[in-house]
Structure formats: C-alpha cells, structure tokens
C-alpha atoms as a PDB file:
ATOM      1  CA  UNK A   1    -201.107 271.870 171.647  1.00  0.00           C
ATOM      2  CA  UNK A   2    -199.854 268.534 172.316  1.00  0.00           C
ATOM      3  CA  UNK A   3    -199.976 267.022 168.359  1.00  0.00           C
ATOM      4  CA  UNK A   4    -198.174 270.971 167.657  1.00  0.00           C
ATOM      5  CA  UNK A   5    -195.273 270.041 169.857  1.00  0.00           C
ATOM      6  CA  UNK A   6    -194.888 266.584 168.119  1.00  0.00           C
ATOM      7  CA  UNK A   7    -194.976 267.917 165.062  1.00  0.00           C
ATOM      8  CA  UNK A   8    -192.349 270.290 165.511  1.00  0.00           C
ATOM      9  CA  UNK A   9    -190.264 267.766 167.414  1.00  0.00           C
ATOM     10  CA  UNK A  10    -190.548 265.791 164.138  1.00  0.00           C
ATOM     11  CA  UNK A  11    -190.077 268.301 162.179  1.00  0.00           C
ATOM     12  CA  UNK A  12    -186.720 269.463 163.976  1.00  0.00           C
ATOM     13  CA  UNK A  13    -185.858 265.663 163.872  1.00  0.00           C
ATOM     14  CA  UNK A  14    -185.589 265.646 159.854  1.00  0.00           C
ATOM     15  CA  UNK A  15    -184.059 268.679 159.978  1.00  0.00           C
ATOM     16  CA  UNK A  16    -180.850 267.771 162.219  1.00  0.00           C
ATOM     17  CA  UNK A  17    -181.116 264.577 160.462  1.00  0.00           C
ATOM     18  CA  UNK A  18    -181.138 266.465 156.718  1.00  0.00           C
ATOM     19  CA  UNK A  19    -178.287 268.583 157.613  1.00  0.00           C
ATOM     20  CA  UNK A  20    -176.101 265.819 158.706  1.00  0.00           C
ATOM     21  CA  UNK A  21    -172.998 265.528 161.224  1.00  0.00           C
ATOM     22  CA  UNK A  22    -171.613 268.554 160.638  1.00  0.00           C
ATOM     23  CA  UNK A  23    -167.967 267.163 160.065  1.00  0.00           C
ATOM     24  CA  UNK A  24    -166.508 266.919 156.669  1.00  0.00           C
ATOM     25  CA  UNK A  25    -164.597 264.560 155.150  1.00  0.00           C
ATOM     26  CA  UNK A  26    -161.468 266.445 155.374  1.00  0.00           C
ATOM     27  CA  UNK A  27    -161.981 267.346 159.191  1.00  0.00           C
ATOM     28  CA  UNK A  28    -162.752 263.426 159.858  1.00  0.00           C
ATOM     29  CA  UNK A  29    -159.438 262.229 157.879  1.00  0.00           C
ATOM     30  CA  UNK A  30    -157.898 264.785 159.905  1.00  0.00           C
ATOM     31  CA  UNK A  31    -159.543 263.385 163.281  1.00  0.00           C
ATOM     32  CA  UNK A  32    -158.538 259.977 162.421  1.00  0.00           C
ATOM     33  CA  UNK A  33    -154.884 260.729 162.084  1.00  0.00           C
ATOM     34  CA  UNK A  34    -155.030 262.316 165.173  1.00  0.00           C
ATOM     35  CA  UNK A  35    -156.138 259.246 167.363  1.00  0.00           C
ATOM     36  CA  UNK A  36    -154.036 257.045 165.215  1.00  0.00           C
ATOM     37  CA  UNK A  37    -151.010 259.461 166.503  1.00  0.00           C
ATOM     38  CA  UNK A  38    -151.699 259.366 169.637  1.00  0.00           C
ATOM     39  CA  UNK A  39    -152.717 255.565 169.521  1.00  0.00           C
ATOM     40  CA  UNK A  40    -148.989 255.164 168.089  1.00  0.00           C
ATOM     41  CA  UNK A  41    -147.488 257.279 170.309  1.00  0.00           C
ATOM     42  CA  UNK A  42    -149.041 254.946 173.763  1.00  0.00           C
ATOM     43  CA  UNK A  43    -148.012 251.906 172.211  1.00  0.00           C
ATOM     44  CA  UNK A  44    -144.202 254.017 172.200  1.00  0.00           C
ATOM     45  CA  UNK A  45    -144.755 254.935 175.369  1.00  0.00           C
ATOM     46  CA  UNK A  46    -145.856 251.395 176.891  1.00  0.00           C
ATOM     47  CA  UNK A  47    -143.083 249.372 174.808  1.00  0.00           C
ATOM     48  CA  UNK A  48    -140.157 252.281 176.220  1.00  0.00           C
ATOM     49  CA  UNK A  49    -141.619 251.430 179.924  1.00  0.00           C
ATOM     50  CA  UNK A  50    -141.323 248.108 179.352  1.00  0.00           C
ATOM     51  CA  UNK A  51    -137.867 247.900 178.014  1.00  0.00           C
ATOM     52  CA  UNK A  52    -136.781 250.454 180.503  1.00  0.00           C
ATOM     53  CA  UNK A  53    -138.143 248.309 183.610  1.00  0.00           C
ATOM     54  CA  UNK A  54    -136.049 245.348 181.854  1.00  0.00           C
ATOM     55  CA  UNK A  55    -133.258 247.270 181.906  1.00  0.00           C
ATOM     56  CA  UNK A  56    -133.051 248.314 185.731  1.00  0.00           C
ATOM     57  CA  UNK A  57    -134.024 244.536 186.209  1.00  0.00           C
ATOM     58  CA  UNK A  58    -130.858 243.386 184.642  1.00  0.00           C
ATOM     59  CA  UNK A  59    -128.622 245.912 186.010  1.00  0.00           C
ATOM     60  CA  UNK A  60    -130.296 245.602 189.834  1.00  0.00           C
ATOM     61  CA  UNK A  61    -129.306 242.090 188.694  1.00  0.00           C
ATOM     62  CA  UNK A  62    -125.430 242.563 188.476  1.00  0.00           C
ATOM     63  CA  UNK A  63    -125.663 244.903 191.113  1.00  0.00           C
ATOM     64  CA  UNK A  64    -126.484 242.224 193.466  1.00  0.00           C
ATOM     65  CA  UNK A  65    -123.981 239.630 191.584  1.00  0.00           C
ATOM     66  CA  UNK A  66    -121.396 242.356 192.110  1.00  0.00           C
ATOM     67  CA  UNK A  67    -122.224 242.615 195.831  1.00  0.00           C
ATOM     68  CA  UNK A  68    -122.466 239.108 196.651  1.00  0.00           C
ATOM     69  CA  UNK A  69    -118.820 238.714 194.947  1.00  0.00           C
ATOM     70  CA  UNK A  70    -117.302 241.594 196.688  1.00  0.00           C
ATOM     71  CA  UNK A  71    -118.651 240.173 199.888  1.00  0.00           C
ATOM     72  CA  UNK A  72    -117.355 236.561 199.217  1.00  0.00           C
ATOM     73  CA  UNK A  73    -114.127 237.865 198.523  1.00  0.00           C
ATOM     74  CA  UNK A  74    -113.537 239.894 201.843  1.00  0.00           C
END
C-alpha cells in the first residue's frame, strides 16, 4: 500500500510538472504590466508626498517670517 501511494504521488508529480504553470505568455506579459503600473504609480505617489511636504515646509516657513515681522513691527 505504501510503494502504491508513492507511486501515485510520483506519478501526480510529473503530471503537474508536464502540464506546466498554467499561465500563458500573453496572461504573464499582461501580469507584468500590471505590477510595473502599479510599481510606477507608488513611485508617483511617494515623489507627490514628498514634494507636497516640501511645499507646506516652505510656506509654514514664511508663515512664521511673516509673523515674526508683523510682530517686530507693532
């Protein structure tokens, strides 16, 4: 019983391995584009964050010139 079930686990081995990964060329290529997308659209993302924080750097910035001139002047 035991060599049977070997056997057949060997035999169902060859067989995945025969009828290969079950994606296509086609349906890969389209995969890939995919995660290239989506790797494009973090690096988007990530570079927008960072320009944005840079932005409401520079204008907390001048806020706090602006104040300390106002308050100078008073």
């Amino acid at each position: 019983m035991k060599k049977l079930i070997i056997s057949m686990a060997v035999a169902g081995m060859f067989a995945l391995v025969a009828c290969g990964s079950g994606v296509d060329q086609a349906e890969q290529a389209r995969l890939d584009s995919l995660m290239q997308d989506s790797i494009m659209k973090a690096q988007a993302d990530s570079i927008a964050a960072v320009e944005q924080i840079k932005a409401d750097s520079i204008a907390n910035a001048m806020a706090a010139d602006t104040t300390a001139v106002v308050e100078e002047g008073e």
